[in-house]
C-alpha atoms as a PDB file:
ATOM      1  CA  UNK A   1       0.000   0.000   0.000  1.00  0.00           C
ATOM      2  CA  UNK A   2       2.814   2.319   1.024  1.00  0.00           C
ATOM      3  CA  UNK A   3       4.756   1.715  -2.113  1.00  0.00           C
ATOM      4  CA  UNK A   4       1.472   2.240  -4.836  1.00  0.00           C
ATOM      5  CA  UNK A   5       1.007   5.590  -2.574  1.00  0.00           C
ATOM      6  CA  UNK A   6       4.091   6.954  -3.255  1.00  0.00           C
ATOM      7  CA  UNK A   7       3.806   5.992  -6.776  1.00  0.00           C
ATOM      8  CA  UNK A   8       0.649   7.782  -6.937  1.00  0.00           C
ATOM      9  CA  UNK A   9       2.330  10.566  -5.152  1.00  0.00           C
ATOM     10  CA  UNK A  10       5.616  10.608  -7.157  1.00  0.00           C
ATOM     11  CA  UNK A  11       3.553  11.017 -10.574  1.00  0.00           C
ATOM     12  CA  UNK A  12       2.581  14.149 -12.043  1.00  0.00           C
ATOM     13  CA  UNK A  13      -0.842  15.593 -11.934  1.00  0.00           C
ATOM     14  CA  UNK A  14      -2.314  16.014 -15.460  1.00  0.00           C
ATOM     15  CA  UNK A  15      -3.106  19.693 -16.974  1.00  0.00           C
ATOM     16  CA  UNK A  16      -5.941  21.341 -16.248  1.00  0.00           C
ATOM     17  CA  UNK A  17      -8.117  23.018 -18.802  1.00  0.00           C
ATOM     18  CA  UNK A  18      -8.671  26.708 -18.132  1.00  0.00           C
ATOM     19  CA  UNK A  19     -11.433  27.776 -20.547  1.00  0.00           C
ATOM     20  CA  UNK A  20     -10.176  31.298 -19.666  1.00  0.00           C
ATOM     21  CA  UNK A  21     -11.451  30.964 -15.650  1.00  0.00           C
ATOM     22  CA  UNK A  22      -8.208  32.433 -14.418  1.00  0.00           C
ATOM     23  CA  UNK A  23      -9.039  35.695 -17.076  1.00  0.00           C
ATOM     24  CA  UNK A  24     -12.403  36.223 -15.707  1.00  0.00           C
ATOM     25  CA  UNK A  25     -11.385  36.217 -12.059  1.00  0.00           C
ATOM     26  CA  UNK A  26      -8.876  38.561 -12.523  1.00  0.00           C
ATOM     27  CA  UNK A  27     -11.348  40.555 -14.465  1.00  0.00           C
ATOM     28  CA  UNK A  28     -13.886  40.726 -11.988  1.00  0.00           C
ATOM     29  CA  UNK A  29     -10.515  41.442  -8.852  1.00  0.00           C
ATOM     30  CA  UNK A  30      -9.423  44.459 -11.330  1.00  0.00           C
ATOM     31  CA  UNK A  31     -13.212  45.748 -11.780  1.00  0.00           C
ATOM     32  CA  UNK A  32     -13.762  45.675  -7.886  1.00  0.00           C
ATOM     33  CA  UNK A  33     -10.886  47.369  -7.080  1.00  0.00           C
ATOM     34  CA  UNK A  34     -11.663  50.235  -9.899  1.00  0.00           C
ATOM     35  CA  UNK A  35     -15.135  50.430  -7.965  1.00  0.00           C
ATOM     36  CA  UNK A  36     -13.336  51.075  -4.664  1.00  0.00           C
ATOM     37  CA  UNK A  37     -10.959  53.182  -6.064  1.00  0.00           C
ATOM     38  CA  UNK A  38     -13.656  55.135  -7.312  1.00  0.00           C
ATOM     39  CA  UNK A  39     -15.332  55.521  -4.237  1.00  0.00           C
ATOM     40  CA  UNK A  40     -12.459  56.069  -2.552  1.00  0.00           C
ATOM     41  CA  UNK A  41     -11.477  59.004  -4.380  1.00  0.00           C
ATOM     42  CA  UNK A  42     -14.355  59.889  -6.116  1.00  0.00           C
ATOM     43  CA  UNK A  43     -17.270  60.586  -3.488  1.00  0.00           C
ATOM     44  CA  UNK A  44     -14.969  62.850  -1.542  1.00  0.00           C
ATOM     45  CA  UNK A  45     -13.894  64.394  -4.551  1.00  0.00           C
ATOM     46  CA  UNK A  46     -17.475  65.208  -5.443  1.00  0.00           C
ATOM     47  CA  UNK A  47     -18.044  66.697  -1.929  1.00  0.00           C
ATOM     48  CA  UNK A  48     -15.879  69.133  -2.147  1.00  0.00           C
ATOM     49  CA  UNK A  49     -17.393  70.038  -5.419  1.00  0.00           C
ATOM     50  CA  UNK A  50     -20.717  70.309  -4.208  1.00  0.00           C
ATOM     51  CA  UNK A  51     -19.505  72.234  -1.310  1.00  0.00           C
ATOM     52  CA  UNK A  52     -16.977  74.508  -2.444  1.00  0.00           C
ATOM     53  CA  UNK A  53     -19.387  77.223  -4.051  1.00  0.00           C
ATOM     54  CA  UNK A  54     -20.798  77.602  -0.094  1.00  0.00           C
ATOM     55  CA  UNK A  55     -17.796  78.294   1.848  1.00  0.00           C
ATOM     56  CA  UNK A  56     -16.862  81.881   2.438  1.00  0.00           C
ATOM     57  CA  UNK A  57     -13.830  82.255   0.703  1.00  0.00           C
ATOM     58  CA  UNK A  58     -12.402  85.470   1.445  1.00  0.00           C
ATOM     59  CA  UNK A  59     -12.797  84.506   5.258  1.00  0.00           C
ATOM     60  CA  UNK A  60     -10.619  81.222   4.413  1.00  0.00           C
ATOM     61  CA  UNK A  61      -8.195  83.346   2.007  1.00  0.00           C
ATOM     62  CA  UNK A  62      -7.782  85.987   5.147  1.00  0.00           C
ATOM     63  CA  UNK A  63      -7.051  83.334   7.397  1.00  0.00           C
ATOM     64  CA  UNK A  64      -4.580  81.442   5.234  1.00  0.00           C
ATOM     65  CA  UNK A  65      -2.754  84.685   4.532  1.00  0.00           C
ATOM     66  CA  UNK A  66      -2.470  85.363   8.025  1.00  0.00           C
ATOM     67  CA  UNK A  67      -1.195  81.824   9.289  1.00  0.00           C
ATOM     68  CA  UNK A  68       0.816  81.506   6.325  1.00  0.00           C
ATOM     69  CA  UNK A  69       4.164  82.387   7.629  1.00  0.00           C
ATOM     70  CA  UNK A  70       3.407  80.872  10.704  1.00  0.00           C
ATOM     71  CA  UNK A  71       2.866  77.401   9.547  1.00  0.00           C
ATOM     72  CA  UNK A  72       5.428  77.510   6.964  1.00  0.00           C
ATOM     73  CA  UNK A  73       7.982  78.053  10.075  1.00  0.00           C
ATOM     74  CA  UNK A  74       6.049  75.403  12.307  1.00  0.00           C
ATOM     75  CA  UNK A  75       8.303  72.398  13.162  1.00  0.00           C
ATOM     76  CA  UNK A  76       5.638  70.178  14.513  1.00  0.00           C
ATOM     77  CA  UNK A  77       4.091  70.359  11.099  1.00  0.00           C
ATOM     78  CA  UNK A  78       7.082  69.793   9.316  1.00  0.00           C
ATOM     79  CA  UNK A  79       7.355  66.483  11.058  1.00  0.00           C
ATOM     80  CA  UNK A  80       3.861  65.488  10.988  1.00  0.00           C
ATOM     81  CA  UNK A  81       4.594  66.149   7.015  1.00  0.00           C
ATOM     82  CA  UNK A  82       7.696  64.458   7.287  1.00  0.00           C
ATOM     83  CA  UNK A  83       5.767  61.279   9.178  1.00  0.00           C
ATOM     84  CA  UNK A  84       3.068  61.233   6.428  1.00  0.00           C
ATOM     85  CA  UNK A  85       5.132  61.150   3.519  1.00  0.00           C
ATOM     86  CA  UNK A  86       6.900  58.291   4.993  1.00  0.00           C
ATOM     87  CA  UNK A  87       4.030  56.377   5.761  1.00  0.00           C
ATOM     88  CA  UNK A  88       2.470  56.725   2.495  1.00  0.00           C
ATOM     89  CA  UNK A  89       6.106  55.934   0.981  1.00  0.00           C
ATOM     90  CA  UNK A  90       6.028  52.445   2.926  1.00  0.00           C
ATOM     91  CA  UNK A  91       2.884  51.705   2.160  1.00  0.00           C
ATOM     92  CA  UNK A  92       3.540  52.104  -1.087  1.00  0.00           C
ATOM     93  CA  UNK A  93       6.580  49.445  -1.675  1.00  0.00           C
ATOM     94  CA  UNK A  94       4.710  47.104   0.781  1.00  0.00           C
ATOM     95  CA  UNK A  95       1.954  47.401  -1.596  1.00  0.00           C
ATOM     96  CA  UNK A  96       4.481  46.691  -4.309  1.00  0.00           C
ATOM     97  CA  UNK A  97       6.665  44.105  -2.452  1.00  0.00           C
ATOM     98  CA  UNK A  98       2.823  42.383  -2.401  1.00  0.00           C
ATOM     99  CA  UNK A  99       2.040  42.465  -5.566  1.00  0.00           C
ATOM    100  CA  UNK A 100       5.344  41.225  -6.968  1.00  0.00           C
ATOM    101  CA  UNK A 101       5.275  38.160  -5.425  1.00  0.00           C
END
């Protein structure tokens, strides 16, 4: 028994016919991820849309012109900056490390 096992075991399986499964699941993995991308990027981008001719724009400009200098010198923002870039950086070639294998 042990010896027609490993027989079994030792041959190789036969070839599998496709019939272009593999295609269509990687169809329908690329067409969800468009969809979340889309909402992911989209419905906040179409907020702001919708809400940008209510805000009260010379209020916001005043107030950016006046913090201006002060942010631009802030060093806890710099490093907040600094921390966010990183993380998105990392997150990036993990995503890529991912995908590559």
């Amino acid at each position: 028994m042990t010896n027609d096992l490993d027989t079994l075991l030792a041959m190789p399986l036969p070839d599998l016919a496709d019939d272009g499964f593999s295609l269509r699941v990687v169809d329908k993995i690329e067409a969800r991820e468009l969809w979340s991308e889309r909402l992911t990027w989209g419905l906040p981008a179409l907020a702001a849309c919708l809400a940008a001719p209510f805000l009260p724009l010379r209020e916001l400009t005043g107030t950016v012109v006046h913090l201006g200098p002060a942010l631009a010198g802030s060093a806890a923002l710099s490093l907040a900056a600094a921390a966010i870039i990183l993380t998105l950086s990392l997150e990036q070639r993990f995503h890529e490390s991912r995908s590559a294998l």
